[in-house]
Protein backbone atom coordinates (compact mmCIF):
# COMPACT_ATOMS: atom_id res chain seq x y z
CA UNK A 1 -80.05 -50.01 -81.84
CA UNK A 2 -79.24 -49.79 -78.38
CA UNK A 3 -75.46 -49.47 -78.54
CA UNK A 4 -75.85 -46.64 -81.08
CA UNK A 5 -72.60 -44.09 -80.64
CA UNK A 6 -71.10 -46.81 -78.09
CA UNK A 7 -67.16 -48.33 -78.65
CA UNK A 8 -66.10 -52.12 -78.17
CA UNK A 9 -62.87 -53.63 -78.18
CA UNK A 10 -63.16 -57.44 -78.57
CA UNK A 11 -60.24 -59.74 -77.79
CA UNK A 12 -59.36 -62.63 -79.98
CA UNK A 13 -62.46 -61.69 -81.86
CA UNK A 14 -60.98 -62.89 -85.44
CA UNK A 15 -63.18 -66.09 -85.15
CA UNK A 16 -65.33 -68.37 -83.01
CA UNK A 17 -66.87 -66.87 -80.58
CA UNK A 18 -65.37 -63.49 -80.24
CA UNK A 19 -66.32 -62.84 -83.97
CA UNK A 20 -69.70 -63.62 -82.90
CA UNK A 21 -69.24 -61.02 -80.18
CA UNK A 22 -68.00 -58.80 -82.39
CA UNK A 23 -70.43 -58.83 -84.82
CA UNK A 24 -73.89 -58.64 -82.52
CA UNK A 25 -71.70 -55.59 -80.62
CA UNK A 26 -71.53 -54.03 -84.41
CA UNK A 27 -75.31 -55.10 -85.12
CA UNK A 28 -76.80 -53.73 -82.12
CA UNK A 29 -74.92 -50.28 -83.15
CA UNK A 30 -71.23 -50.56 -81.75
CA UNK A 31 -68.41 -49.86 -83.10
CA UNK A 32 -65.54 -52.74 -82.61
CA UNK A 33 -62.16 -52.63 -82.14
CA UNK A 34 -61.28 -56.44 -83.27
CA UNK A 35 -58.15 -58.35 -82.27
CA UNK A 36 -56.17 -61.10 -83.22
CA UNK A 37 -52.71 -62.32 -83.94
CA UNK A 38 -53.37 -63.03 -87.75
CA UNK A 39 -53.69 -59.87 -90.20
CA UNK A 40 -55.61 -62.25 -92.70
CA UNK A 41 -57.95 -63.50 -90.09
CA UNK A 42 -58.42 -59.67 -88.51
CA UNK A 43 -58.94 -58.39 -91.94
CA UNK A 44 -61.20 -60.89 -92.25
CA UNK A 45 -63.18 -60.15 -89.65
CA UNK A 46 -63.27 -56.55 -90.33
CA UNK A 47 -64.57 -56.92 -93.65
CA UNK A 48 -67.62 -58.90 -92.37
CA UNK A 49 -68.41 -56.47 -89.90
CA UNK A 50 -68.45 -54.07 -92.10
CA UNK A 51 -70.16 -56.00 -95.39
CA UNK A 52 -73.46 -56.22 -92.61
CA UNK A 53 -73.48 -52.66 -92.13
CA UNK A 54 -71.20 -52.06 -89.01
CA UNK A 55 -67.66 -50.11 -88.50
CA UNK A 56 -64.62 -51.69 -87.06
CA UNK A 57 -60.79 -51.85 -87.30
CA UNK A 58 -58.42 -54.36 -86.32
CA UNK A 59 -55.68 -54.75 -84.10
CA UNK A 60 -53.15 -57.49 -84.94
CA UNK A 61 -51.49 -58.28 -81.53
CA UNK A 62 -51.31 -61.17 -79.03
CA UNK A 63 -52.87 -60.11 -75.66
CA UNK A 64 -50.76 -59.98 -72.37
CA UNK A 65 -48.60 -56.74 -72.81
CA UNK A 66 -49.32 -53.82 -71.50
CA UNK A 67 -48.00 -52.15 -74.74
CA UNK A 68 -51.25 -54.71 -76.34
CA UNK A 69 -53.82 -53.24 -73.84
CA UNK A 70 -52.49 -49.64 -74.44
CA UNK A 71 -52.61 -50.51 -78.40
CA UNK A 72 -55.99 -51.72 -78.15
CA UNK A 73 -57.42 -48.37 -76.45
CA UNK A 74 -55.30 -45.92 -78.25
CA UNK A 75 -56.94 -47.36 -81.23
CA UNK A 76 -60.35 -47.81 -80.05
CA UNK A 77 -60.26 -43.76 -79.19
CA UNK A 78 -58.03 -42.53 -82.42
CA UNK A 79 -60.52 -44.87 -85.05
CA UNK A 80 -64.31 -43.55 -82.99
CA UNK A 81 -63.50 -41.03 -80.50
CA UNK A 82 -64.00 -43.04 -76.81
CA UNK A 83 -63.97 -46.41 -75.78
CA UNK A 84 -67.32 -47.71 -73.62
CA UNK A 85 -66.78 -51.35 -73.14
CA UNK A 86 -64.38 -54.30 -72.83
CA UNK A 87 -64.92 -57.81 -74.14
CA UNK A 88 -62.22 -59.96 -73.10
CA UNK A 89 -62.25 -63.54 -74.98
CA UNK A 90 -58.59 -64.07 -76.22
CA UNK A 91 -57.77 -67.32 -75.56
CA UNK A 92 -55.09 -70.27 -76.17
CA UNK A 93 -55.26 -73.92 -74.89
CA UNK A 94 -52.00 -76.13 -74.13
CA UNK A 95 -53.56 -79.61 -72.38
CA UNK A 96 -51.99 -81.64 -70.31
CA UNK A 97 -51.87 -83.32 -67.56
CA UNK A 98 -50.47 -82.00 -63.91
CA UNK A 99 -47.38 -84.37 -64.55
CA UNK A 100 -46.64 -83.47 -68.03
CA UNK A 101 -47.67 -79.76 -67.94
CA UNK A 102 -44.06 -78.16 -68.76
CA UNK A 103 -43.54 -74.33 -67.33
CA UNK A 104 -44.05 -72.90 -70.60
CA UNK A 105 -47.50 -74.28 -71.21
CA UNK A 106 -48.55 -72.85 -67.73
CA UNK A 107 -47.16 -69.71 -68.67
CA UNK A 108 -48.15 -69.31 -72.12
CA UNK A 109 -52.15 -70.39 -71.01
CA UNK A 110 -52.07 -67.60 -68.05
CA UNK A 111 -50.14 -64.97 -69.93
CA UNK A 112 -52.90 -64.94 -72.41
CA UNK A 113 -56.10 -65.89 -70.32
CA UNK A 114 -55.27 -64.22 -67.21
CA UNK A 115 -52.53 -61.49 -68.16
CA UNK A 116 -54.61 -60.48 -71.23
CA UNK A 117 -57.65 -59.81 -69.56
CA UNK A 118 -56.14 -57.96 -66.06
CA UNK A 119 -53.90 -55.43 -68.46
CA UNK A 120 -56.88 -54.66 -70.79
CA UNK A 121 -59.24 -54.21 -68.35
CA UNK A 122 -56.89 -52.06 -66.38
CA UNK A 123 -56.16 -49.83 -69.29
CA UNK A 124 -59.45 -49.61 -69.87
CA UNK A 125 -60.88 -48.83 -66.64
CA UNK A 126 -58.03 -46.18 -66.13
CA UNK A 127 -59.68 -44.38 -69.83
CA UNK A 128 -63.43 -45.04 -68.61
CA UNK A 129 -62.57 -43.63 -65.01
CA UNK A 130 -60.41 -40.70 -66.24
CA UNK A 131 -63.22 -39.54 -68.84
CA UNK A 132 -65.86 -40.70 -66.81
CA UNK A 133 -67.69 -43.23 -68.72
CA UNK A 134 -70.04 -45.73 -66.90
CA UNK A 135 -68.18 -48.27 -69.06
CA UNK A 136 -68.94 -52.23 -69.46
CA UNK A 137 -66.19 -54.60 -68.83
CA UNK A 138 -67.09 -58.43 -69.78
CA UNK A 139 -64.63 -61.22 -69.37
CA UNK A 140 -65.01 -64.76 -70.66
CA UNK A 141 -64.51 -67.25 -68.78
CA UNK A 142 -65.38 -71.26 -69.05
CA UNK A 143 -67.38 -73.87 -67.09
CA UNK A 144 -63.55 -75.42 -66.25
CA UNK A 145 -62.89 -72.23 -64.16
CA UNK A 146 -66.36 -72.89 -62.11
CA UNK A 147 -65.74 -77.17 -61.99
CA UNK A 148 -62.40 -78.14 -63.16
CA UNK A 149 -61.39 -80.48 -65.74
CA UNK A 150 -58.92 -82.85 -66.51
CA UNK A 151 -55.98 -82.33 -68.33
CA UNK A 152 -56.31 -78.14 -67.45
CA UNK A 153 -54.48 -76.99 -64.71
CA UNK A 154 -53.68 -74.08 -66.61
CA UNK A 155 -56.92 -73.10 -68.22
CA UNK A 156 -58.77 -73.35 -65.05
CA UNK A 157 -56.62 -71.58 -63.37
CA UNK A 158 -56.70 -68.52 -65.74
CA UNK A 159 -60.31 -69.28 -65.99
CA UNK A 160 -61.40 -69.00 -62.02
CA UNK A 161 -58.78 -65.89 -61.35
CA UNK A 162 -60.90 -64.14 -64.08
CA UNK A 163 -63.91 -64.32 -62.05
CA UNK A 164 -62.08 -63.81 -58.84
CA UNK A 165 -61.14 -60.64 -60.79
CA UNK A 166 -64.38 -59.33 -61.96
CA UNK A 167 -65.98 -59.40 -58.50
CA UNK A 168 -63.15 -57.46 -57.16
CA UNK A 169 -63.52 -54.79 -60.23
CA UNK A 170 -67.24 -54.91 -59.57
CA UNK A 171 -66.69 -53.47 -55.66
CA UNK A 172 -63.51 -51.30 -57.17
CA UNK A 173 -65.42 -49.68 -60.22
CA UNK A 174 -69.15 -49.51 -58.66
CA UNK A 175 -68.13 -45.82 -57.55
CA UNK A 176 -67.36 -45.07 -60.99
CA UNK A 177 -70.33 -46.66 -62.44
CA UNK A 178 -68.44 -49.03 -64.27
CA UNK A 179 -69.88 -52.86 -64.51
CA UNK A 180 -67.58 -55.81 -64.35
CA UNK A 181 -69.41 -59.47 -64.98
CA UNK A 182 -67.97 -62.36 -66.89
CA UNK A 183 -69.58 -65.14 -69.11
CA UNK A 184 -69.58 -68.47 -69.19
CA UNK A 185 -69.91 -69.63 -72.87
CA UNK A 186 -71.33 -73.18 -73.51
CA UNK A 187 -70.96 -73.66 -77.25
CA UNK A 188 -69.78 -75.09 -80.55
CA UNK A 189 -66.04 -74.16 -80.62
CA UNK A 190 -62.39 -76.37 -82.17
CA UNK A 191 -62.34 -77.94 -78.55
CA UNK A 192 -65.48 -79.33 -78.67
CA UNK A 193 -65.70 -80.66 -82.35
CA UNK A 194 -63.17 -83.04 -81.42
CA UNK A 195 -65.09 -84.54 -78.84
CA UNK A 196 -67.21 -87.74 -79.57
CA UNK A 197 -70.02 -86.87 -77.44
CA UNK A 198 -71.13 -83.65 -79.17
CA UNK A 199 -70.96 -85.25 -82.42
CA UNK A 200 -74.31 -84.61 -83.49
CA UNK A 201 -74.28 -81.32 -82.67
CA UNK A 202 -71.31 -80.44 -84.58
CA UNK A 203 -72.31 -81.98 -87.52
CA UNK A 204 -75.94 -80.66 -87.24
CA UNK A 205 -74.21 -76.86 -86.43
CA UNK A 206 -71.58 -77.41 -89.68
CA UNK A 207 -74.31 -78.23 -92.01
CA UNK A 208 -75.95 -75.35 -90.84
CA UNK A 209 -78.93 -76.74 -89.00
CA UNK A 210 -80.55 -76.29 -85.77
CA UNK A 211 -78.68 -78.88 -83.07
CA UNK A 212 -80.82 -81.32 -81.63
CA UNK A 213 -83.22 -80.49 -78.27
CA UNK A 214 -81.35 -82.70 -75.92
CA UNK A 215 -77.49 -80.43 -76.46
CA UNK A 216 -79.93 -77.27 -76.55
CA UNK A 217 -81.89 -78.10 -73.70
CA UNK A 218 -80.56 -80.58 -72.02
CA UNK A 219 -76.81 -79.79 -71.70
CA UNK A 220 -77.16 -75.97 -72.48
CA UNK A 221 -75.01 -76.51 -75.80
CA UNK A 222 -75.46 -74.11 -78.38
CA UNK A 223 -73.57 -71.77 -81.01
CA UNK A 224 -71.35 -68.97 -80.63
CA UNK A 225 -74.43 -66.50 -81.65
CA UNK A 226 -76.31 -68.32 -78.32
CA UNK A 227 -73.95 -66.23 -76.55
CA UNK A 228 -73.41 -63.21 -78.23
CA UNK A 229 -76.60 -61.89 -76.80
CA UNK A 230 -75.66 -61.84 -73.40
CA UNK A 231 -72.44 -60.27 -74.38
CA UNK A 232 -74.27 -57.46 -76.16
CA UNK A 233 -76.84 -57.46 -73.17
CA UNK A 234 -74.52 -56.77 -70.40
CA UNK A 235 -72.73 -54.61 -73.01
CA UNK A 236 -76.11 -52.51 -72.76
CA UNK A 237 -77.37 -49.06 -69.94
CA UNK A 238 -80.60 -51.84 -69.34
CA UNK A 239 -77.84 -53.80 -67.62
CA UNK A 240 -76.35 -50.98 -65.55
CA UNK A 241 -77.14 -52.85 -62.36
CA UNK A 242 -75.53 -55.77 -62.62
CA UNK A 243 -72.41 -56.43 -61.94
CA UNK A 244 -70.06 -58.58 -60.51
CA UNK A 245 -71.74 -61.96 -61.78
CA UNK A 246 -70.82 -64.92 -63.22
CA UNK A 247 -73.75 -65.39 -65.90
CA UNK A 248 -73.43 -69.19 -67.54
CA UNK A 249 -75.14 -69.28 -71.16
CA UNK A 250 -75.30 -71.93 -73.73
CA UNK A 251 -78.39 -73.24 -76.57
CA UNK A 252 -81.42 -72.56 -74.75
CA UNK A 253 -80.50 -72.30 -70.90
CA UNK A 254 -79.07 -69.15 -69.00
CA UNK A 255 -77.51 -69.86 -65.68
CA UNK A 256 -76.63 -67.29 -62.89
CA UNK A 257 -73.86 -68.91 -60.95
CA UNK A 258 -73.33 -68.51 -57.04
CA UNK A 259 -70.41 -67.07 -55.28
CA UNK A 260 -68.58 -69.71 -53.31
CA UNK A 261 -70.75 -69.66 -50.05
CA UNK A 262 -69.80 -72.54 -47.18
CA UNK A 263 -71.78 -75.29 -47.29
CA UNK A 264 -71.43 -76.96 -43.63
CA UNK A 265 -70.47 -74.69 -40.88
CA UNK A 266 -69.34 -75.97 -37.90
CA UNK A 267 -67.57 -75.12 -34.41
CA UNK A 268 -66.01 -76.92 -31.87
CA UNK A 269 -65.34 -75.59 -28.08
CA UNK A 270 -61.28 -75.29 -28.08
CA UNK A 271 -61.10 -75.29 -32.05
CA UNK A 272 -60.50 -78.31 -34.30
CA UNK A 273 -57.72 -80.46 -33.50
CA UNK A 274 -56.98 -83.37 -35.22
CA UNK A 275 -58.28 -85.75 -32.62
CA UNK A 276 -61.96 -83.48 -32.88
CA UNK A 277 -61.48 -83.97 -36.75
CA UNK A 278 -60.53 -87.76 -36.35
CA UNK A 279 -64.28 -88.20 -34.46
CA UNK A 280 -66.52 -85.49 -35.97
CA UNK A 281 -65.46 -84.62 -39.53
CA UNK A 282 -66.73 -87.64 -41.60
CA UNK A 283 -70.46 -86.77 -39.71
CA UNK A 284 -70.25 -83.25 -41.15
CA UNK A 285 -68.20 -83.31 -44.73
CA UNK A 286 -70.34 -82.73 -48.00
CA UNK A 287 -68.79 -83.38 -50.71
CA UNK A 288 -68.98 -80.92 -53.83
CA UNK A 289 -68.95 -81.65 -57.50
CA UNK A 290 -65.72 -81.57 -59.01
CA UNK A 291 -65.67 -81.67 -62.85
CA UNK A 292 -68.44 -81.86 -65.82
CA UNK A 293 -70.78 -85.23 -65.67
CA UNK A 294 -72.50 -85.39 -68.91
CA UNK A 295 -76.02 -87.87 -69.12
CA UNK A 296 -75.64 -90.19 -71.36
CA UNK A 297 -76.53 -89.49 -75.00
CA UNK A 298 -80.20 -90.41 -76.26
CA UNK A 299 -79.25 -93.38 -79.50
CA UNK A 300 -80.73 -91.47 -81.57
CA UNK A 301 -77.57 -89.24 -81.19
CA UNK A 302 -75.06 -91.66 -80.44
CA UNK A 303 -72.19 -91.71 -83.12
């Protein structure tokens, strides 16, 4: 197992996809540190872990604090002796729209999302720095951090500062040999099971059946285990080399985003005033893809 003797802590890992995370960590030979706000659900999550083979405690604390963070690590060194890699996934959602979005909802969303993941990565860098451990920080992030969507000014906020984050760990840590990447999941999860257009995939995934080719292929739609294997992968030494990447992953398809990188460059003798805009800017503007556009479903699959 290649993460024999190695330590995880996984965020929000009680369910979904950060159970999934949890468990291939504990399959491929980690042991977890799991997290989540309900002592049922952690318990729960524990006991599977453990039922398959693996080791793993819980801690049962929302993420944000830096008393969490600390929590998390203390325990990740007290129950197995070290700590070797991060897994950031705790997550809440509060949609709404830009003109109903109240304070709290902004708050609560990048407390958690963005918060969460800068304090535990930052008490975990300080432990894998101070005992010098070429450690493995992963954050989570969405495809609404890389294109927007509507109704999520707060998630995609959280969502984009994450990677903005792991690309400045990734030139802060490289000295250290610690790697910082984030993923971007593409799978069955609450959000999506309310939405008509992945209807057949959540009923094929509930009844415990392979989804059909056009949300594997197609869209890059898949299950939480689809991504655990990345998580596990970057988790690994045979990724020691990569860092700072956003890595997209869903069903069948694995995507390796691009930094932002201009698109038109231009110059103008004097700069850019607004007359030189008024009679050259329409010639030069490209416009880039804001949001998700979905093909339309085959009627085979329509619901």
């Amino acid at each position: 197992m290649s993460l024999a003797g190695k330590v995880a802590i996984v965020t929000g890992s009680g369910r979904g996809l950060g159970l999934a995370y949890a468990q291939e960590l504990a399959r491929q030979g980690a042991s977890v540190v799991v997290n989540d706000v309900d002592a049922a659900t952690a318990a729960d999550a524990v006991a599977a872990i453990e039922a398959a083979g693996g080791n793993a405690v819980s801690v049962v604390a929302p993420v944000g604090s830096t008393q969490t963070a600390q929590q998390l690590v203390q325990t990740a060194v007290d129950a197995f002796g070290r700590l070797d890699i991060l897994v950031t996934n705790a997550g809440v959602l509060r949609d709404k729209t830009l003109w109903k979005m109240s304070d709290d909802d902004f708050d609560t969303v990048v407390g958690v999302h963005l918060r969460g993941t800068f304090t535990c990565a930052r008490e975990a860098a300080i432990y894998m720095r101070d005992n010098e451990i070429a450690g493995r920080i992963i954050c989570i992030g969405s495809p609404t951090g890389q294109r927007g969507n509507f109704g999520q000014t707060n998630y995609a906020a959280a969502k984009a500062g994450i990677v903005g984050m792991v690309r400045t760990w990734a030139l802060e840590l490289r000295k250290a040999g610690i790697t910082a990447n984030a993923v971007i999941p593409v799978a069955a999860t609450a959000m999506t099971a309310t939405v008509p257009y992945f209807a057949a995939a959540m009923e094929a995934d509930a009844a415990g059946e392979p989804m059909p080719a056009f949300f594997r292929h197609d869209l890059g739609f898949g299950t939480a285990d689809d991504v655990a294997g990345l998580v596990a992968y970057l988790a690994s030494d045979e990724a020691a080399s990569v860092t700072g990447q956003a890595i997209g992953i869903g069903g069948d398809r694995l995507q390796v985003w691009s930094h932002p990188e201009p698109v038109v460059t231009a110059y103008h003798d004097g700069g850019w005033s607004y007359t030189a805009l008024q009679s050259e800017f329409a010639g030069l503007y490209q416009a880039q893809v804001v949001g998700e556009t979905f093909p339309p479903l085959p009627e085979d699959l329509q619901r």
